[in-house]
Structure formats: structure tokens, C-alpha cells
N, C-alpha and C. Protein backbone atom coordinates (compact mmCIF):
# COMPACT_ATOMS: atom_id res chain seq x y z
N UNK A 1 -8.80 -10.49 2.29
CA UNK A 1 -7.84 -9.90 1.39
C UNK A 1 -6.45 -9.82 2.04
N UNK A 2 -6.41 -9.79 3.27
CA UNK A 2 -5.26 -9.47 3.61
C UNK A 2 -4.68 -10.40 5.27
N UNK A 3 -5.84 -11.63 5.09
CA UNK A 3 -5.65 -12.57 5.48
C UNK A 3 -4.10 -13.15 5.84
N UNK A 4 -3.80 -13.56 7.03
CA UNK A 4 -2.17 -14.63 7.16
C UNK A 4 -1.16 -13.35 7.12
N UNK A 5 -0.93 -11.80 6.43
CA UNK A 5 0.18 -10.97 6.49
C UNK A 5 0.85 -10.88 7.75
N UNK A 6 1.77 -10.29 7.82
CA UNK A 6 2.94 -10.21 9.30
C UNK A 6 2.27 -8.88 9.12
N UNK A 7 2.37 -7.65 8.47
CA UNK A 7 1.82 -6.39 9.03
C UNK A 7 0.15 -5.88 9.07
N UNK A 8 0.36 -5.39 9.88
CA UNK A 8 -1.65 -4.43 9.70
C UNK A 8 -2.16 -4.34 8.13
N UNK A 9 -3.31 -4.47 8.28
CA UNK A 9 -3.90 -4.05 7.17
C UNK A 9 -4.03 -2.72 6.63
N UNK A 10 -3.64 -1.73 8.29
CA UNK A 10 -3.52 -0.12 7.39
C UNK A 10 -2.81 0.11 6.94
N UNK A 11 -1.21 -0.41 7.49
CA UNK A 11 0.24 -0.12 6.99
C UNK A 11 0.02 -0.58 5.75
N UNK A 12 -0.03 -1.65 4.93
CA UNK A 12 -0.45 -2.13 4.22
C UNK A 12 -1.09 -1.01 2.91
N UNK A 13 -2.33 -1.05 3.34
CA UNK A 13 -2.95 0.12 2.93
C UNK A 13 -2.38 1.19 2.55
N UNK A 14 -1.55 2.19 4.05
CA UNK A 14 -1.62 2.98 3.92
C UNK A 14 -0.04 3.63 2.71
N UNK A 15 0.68 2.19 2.58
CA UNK A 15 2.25 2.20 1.63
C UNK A 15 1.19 2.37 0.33
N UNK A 16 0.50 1.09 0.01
CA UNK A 16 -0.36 1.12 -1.45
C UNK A 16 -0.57 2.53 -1.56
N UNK A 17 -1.13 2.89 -1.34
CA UNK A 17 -2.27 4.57 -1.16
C UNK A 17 -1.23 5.51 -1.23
N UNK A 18 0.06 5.49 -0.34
CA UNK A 18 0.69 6.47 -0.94
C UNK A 18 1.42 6.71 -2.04
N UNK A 19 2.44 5.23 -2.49
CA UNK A 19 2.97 4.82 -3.29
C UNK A 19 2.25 5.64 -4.71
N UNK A 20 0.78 5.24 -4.39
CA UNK A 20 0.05 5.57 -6.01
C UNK A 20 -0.42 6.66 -5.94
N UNK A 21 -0.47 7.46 -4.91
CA UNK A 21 -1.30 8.67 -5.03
C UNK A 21 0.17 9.94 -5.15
N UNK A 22 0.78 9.28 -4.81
CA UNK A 22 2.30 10.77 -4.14
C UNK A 22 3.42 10.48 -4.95
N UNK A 23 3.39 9.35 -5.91
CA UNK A 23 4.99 8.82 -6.87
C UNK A 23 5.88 9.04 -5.60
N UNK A 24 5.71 8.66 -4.71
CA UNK A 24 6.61 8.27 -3.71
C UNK A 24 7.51 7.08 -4.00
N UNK A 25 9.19 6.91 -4.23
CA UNK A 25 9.95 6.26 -4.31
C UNK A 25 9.76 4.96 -3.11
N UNK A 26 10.24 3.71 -3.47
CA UNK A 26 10.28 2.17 -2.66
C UNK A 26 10.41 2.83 -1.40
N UNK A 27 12.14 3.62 -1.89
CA UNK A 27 12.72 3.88 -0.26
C UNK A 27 12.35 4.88 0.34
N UNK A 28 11.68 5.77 -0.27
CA UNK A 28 11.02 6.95 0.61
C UNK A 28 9.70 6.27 1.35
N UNK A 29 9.58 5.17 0.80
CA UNK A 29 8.08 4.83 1.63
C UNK A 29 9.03 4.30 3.05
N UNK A 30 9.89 3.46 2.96
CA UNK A 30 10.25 2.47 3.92
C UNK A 30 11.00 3.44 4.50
N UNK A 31 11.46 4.16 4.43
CA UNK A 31 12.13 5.25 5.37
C UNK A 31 10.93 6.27 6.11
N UNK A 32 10.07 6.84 5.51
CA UNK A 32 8.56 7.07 5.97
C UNK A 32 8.30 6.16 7.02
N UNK A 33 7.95 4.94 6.98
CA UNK A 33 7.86 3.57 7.72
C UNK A 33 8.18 3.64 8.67
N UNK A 34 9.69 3.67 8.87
CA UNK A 34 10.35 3.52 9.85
C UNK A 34 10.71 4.54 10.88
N UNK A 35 9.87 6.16 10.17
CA UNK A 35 9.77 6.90 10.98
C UNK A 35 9.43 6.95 12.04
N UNK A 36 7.93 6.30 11.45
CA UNK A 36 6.64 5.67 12.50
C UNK A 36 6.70 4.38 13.40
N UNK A 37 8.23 4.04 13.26
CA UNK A 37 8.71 2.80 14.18
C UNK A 37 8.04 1.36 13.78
N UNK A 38 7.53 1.66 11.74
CA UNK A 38 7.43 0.14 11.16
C UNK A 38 9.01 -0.34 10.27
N UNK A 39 9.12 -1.11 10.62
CA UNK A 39 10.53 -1.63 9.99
C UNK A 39 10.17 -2.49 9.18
N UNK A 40 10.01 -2.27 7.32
CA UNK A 40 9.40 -2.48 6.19
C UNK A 40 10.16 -2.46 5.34
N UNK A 41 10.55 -3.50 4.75
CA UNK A 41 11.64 -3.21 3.18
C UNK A 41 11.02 -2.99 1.85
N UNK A 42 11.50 -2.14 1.61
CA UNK A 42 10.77 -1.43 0.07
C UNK A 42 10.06 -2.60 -0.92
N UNK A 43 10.91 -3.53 -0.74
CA UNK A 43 11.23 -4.33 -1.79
C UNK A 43 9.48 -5.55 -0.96
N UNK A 44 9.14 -5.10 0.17
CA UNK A 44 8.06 -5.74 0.52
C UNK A 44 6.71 -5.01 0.19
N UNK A 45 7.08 -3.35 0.14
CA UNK A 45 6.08 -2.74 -0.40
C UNK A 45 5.92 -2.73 -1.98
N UNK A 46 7.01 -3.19 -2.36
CA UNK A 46 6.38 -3.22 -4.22
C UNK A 46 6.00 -4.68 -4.04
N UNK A 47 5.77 -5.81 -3.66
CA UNK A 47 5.24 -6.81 -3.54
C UNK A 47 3.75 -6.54 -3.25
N UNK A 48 3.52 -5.61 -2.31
CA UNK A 48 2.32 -5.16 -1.60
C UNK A 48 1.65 -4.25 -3.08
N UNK A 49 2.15 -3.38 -3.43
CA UNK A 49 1.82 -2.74 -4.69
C UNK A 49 1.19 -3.33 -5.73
N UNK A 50 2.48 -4.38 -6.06
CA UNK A 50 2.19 -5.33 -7.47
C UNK A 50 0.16 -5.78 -6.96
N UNK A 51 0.41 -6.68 -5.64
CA UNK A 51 -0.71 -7.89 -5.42
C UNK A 51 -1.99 -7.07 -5.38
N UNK A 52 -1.94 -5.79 -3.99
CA UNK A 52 -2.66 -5.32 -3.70
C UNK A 52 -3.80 -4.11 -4.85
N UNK A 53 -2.29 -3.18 -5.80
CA UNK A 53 -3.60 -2.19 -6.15
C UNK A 53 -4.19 -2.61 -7.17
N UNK A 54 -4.17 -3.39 -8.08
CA UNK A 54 -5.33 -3.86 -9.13
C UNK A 54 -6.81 -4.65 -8.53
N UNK A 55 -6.60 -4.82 -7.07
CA UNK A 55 -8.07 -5.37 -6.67
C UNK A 55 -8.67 -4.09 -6.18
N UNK A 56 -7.51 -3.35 -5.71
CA UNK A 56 -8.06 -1.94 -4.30
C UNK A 56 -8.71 -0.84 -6.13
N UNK A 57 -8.31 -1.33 -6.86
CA UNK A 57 -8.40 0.07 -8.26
C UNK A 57 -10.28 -0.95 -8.71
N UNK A 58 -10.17 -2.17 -8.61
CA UNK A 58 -11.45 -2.71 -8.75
C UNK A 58 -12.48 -2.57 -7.83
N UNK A 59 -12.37 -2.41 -6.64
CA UNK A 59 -13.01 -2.20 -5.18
C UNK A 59 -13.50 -0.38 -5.59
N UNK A 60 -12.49 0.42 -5.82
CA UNK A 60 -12.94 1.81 -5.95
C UNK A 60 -13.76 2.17 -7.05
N UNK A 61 -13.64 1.43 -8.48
CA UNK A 61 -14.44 1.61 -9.45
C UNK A 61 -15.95 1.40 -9.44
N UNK A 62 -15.63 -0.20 -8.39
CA UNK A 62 -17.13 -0.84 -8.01
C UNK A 62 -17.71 0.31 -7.09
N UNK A 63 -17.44 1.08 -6.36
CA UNK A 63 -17.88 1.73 -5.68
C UNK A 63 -18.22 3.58 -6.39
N UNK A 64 -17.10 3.74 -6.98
CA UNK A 64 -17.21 4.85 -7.38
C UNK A 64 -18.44 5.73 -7.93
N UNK A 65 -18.96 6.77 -7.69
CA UNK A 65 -20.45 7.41 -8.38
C UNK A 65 -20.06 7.52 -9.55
N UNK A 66 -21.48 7.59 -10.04
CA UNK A 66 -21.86 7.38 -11.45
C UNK A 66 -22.16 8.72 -11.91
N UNK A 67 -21.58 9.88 -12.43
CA UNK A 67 -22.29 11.40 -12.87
C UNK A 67 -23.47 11.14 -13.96
């Protein structure tokens, strides 16, 4: 899934995950980022957003319990 990228698979991860869980703004993520000494342009995390959460929202459903 995350095969050939220039960054980690958590960073990765961990922009998706917040992005959708916190309505965290592009640039509040990439300023977040760069707190942590990743140097990330927003405009790479809505790329990451767009590709990534409709498989990661299929991965959690497949997994999700059944009440």
C-alpha cells in the first residue's frame, strides 16, 4: 500500500488519521509535522488523504465488529 513513498508509513498514517479524526486544517497538519522535524507540504498530505482514506475506511469496516 504504501510501497516506493519518500515518507514512513506512520507519518503517512499518522497525517490521514488525524486529518479525519481532529478536522485538522492542510496547514495545521504540516506545521504539526514540522514540529516533529518532518518537513511535509500540506498540499502532499491532501494527496495522501484523497489516495489513502477510502482504502484505510475499507480496511476498518472489513475489520470492524459486528454487534
Amino acid at each position: 500500500m504504501f510501497k516506493g513513498r519518500h515518507f514512513d508509513r506512520s507519518v503517512i498514517l499518522l497525517c490521514v488519521r488525524w486529518y479525519l479524526a481532529y478536522n485538522l486544517s492542510l496547514r495545521n497538519l504540516e506545521e504539526m509535522m514540522a514540529e516533529r522535524g518532518i518537513s511535509v507540504d500540506h498540499a502532499t498530505v491532501h494527496r495522501w488523504v484523497v489516495r489513502y482514506s477510502p482504502e484505510l475506511l475499507q480496511r476498518f469496516n472489513r475489520h470492524k465488529r459486528i454487534n
